[in-house]
C-alpha atoms as a PDB file:
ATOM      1  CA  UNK A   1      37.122 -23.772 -21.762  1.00  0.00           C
ATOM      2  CA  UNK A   2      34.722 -25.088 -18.728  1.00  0.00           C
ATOM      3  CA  UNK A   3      33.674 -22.669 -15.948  1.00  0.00           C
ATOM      4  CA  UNK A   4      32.182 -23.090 -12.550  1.00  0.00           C
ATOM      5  CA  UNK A   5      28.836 -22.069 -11.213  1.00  0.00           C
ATOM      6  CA  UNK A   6      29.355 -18.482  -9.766  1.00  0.00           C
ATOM      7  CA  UNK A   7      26.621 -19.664  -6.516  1.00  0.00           C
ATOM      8  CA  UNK A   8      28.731 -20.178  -4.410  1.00  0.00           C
ATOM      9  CA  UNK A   9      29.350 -24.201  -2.903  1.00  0.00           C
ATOM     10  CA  UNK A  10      28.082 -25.289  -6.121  1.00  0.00           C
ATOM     11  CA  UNK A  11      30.771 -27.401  -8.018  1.00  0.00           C
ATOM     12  CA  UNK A  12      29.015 -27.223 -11.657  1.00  0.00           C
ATOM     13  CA  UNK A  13      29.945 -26.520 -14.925  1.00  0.00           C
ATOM     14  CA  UNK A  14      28.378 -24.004 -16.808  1.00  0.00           C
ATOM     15  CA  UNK A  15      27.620 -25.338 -19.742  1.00  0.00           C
ATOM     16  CA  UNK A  16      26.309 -22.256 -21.942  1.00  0.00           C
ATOM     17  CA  UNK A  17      28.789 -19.423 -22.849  1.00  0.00           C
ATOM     18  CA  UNK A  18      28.210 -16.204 -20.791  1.00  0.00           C
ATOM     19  CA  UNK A  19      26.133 -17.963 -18.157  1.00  0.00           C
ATOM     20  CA  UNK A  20      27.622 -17.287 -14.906  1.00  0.00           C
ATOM     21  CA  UNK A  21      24.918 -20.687 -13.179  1.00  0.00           C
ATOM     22  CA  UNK A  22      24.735 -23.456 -13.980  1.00  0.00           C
ATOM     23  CA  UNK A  23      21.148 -25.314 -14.783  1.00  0.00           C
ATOM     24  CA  UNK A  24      20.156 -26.754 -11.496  1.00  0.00           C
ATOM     25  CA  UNK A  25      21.214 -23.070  -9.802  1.00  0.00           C
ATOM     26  CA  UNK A  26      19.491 -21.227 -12.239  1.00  0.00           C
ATOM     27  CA  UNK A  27      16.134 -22.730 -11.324  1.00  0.00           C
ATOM     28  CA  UNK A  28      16.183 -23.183  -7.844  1.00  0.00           C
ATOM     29  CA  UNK A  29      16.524 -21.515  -4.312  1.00  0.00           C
ATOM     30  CA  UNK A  30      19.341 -19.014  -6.023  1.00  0.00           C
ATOM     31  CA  UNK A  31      17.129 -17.115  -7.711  1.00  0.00           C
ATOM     32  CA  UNK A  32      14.909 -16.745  -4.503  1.00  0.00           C
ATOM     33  CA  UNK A  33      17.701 -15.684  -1.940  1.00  0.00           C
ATOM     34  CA  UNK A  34      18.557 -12.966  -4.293  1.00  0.00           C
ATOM     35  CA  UNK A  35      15.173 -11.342  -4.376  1.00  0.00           C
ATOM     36  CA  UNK A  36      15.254 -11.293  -0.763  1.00  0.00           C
ATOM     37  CA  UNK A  37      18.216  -9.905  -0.430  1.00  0.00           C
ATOM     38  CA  UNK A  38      17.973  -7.172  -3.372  1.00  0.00           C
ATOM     39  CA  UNK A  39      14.212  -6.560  -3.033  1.00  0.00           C
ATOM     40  CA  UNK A  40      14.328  -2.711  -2.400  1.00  0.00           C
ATOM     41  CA  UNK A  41      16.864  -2.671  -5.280  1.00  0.00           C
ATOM     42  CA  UNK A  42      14.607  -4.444  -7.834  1.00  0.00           C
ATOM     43  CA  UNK A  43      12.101  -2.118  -6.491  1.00  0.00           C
ATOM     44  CA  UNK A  44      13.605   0.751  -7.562  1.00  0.00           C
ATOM     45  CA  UNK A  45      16.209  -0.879 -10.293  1.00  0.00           C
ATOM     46  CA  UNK A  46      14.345  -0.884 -14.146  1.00  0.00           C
ATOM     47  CA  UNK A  47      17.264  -3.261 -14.700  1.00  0.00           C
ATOM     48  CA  UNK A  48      16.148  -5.987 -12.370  1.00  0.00           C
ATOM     49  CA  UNK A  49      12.410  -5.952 -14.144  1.00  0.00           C
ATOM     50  CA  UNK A  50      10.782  -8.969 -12.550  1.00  0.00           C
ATOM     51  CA  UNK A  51       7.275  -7.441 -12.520  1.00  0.00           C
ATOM     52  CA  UNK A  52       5.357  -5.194  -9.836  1.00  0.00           C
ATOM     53  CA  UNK A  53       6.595  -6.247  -6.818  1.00  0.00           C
ATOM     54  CA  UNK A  54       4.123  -4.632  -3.709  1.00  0.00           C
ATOM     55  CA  UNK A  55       3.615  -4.549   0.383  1.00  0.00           C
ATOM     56  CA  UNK A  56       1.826  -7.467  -0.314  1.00  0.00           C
ATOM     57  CA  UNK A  57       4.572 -10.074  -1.941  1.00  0.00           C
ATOM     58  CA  UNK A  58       7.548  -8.196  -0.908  1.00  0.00           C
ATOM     59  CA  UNK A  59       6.544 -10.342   2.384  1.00  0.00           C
ATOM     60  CA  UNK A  60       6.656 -13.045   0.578  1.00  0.00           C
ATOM     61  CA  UNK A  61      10.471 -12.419  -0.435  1.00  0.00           C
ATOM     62  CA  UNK A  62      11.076 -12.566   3.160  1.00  0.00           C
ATOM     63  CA  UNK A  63      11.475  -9.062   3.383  1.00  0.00           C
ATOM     64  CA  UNK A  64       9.280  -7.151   5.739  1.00  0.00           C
ATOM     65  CA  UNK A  65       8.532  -3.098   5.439  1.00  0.00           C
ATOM     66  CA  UNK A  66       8.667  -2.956   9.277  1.00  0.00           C
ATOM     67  CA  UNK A  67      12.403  -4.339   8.592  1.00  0.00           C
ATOM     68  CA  UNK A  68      13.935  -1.624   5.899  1.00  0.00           C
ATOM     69  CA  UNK A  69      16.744   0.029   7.603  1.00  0.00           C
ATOM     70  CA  UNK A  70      18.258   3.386   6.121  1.00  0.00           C
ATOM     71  CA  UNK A  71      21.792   3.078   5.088  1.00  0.00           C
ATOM     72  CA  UNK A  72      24.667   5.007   5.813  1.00  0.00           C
ATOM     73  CA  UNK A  73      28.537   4.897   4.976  1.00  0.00           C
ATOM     74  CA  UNK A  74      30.054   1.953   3.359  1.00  0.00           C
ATOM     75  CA  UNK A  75      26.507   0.168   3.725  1.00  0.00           C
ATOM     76  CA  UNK A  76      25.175   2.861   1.724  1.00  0.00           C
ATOM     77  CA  UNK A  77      28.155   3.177  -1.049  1.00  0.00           C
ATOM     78  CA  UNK A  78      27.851  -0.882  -1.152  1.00  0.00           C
ATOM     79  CA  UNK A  79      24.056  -0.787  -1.777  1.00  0.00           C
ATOM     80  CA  UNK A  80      24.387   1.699  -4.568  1.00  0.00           C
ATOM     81  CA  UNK A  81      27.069   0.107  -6.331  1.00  0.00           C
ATOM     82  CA  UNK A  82      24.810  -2.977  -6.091  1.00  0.00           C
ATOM     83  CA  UNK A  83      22.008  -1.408  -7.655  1.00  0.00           C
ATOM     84  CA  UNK A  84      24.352  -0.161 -10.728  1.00  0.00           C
ATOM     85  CA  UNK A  85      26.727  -2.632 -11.075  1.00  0.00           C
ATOM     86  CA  UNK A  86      24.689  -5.974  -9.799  1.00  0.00           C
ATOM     87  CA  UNK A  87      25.767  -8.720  -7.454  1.00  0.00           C
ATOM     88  CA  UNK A  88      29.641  -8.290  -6.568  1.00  0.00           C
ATOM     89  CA  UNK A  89      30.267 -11.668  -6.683  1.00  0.00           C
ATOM     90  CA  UNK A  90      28.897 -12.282 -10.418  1.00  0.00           C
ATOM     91  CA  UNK A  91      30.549  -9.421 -11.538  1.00  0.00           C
ATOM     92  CA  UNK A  92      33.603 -10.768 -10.119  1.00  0.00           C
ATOM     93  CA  UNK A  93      33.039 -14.367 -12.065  1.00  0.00           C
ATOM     94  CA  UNK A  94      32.373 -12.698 -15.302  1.00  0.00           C
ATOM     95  CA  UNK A  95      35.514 -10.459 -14.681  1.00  0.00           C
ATOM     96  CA  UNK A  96      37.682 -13.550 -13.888  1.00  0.00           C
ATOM     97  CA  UNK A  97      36.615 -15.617 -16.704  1.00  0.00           C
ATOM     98  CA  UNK A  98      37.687 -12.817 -19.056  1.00  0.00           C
ATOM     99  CA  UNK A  99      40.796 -12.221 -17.547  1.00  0.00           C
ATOM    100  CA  UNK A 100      41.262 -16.139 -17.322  1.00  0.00           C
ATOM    101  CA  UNK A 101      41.209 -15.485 -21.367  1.00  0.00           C
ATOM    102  CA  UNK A 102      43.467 -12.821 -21.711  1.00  0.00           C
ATOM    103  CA  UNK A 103      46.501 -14.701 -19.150  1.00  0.00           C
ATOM    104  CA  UNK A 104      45.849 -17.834 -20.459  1.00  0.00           C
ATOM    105  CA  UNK A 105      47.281 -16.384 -24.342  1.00  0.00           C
ATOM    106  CA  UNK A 106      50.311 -16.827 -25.908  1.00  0.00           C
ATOM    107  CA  UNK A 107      50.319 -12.392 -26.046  1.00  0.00           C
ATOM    108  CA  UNK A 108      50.185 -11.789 -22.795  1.00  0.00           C
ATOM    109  CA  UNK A 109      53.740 -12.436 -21.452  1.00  0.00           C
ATOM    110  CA  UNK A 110      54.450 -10.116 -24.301  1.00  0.00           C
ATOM    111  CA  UNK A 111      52.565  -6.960 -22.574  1.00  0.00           C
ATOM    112  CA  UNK A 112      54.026  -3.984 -20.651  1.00  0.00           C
ATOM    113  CA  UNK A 113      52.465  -4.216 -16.830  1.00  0.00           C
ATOM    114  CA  UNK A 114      50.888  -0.920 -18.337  1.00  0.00           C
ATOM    115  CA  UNK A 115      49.192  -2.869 -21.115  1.00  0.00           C
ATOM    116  CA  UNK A 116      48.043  -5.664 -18.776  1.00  0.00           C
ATOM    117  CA  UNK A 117      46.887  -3.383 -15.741  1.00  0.00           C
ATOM    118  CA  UNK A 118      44.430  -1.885 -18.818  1.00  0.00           C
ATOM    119  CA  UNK A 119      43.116  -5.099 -20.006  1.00  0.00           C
ATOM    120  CA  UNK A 120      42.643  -6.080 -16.410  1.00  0.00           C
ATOM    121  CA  UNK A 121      40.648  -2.700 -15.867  1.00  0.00           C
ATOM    122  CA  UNK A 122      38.743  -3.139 -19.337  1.00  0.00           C
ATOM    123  CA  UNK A 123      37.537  -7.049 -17.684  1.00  0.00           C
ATOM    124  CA  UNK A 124      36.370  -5.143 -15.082  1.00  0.00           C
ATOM    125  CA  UNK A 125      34.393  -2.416 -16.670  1.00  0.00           C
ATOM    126  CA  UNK A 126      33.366  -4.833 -19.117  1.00  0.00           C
ATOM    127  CA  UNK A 127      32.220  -7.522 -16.157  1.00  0.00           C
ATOM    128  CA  UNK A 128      30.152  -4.334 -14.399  1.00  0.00           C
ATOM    129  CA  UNK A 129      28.358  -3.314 -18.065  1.00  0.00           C
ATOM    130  CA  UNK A 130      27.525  -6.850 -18.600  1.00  0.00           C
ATOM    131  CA  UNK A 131      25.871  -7.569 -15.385  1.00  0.00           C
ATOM    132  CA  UNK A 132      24.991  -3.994 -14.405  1.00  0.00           C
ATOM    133  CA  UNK A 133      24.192  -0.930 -16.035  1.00  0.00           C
ATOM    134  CA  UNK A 134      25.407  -0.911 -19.715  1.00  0.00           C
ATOM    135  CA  UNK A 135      24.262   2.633 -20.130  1.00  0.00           C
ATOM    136  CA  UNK A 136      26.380   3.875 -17.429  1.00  0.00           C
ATOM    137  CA  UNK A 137      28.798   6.297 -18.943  1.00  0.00           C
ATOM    138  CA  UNK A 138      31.601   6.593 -16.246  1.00  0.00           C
ATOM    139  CA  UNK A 139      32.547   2.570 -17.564  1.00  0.00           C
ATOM    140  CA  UNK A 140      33.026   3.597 -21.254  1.00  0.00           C
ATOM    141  CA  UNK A 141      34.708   6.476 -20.152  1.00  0.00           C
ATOM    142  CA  UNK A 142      37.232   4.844 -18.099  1.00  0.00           C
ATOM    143  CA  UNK A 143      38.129   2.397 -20.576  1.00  0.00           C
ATOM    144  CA  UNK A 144      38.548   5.125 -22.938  1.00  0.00           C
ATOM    145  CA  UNK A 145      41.157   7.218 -20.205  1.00  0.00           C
ATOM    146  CA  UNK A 146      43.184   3.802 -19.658  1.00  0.00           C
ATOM    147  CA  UNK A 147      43.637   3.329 -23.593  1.00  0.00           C
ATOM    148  CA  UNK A 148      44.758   6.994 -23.883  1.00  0.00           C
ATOM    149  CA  UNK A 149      47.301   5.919 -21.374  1.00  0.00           C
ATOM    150  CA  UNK A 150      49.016   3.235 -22.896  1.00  0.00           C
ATOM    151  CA  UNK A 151      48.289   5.147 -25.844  1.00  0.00           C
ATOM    152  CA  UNK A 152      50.508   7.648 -25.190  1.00  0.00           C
ATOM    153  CA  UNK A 153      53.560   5.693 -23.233  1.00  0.00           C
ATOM    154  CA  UNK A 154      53.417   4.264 -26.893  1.00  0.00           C
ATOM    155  CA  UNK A 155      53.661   7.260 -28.901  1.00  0.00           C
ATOM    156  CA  UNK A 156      56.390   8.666 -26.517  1.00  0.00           C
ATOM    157  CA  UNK A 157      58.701   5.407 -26.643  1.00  0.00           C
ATOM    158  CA  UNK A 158      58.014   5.670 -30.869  1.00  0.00           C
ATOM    159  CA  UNK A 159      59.036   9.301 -30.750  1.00  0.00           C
ATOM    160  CA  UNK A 160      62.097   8.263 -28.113  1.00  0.00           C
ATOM    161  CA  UNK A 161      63.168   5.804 -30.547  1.00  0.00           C
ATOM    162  CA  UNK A 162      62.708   2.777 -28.315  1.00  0.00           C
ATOM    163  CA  UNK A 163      59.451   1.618 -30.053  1.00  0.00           C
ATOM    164  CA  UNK A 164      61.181  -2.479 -29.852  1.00  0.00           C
ATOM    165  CA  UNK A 165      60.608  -2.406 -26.192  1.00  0.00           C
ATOM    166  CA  UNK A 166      57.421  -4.057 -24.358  1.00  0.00           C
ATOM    167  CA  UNK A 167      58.509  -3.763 -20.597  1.00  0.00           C
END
């Protein structure tokens, strides 16, 4: 299975598994647009560890210190969410390629919407740990509460007698 270059106008494959850019993205003007547009999260982010960054070459990044704004409402829920989970859009191509997995199987059109909704869920917890935060509890915990879900429609349908049923 081929997937496309998550930078966006870039018609690429990705040629490695689990890369989300292709080759020519990976090395070029990508790379620099996101530090200039994350630079007070890599600051502050021990994820994003792409050395000391200072007054000095923060300038550099195209990001002034005369130009940090304080953020409030959505802007601020948006930029912390960014900071734990990474770039939206990545996440989103990670989480699309796995559910592009899990659709494209023979087993899925055997699922209750229950059992699908979870897997979709799991994708996207699983899309946020791998290009976030994988130390952030809340995800495992989540995927945990959605499988104790299904878990127990299951056990009531076996105990109902209708255990044959998927939808």
């Amino acid at each position: 299975m081929n997937f496309k270059c998550a930078y966006l106008g870039c018609n690429n494959v990705v040629k490695s598994v689990g890369a989300m850019h292709c080759q020519t993205c990976s090395e070029n003007k990508h790379i620099v647009e996101t530090l200039r547009r994350h630079s007070d999260e890599i600051k502050t982010n021990p994820l994003m560890d792409v050395g000391p960054i200072t007054s000095s070459n923060i300038g550099n990044m195209g990001v002034g210190m005369s130009e940090k704004k304080s953020l409030t409402g959505i802007d601020a829920t948006l930029a912390e969410r960014g900071s734990r989970y990474g770039e939206f859009r990545d996440q989103a191509v990670i989480a699309q390629n796995i559910q592009d997995v899990l659709r494209n199987t023979s087993g899925w059109n055997r699922l209750a919407p229950d059992q699908k909704q979870a897997l979709t869920v799991f994708s996207d917890k699983i899309a946020r740990m791998l290009n976030g935060d994988p130390n952030y509890v809340d995800n495992w915990h989540d995927i945990i509460g959605y499988a104790k879900l299904v878990e127990n429609r299951l056990n009531e349908k076996a105990t109902s007698g209708s255990q044959g049923e998927t939808h």
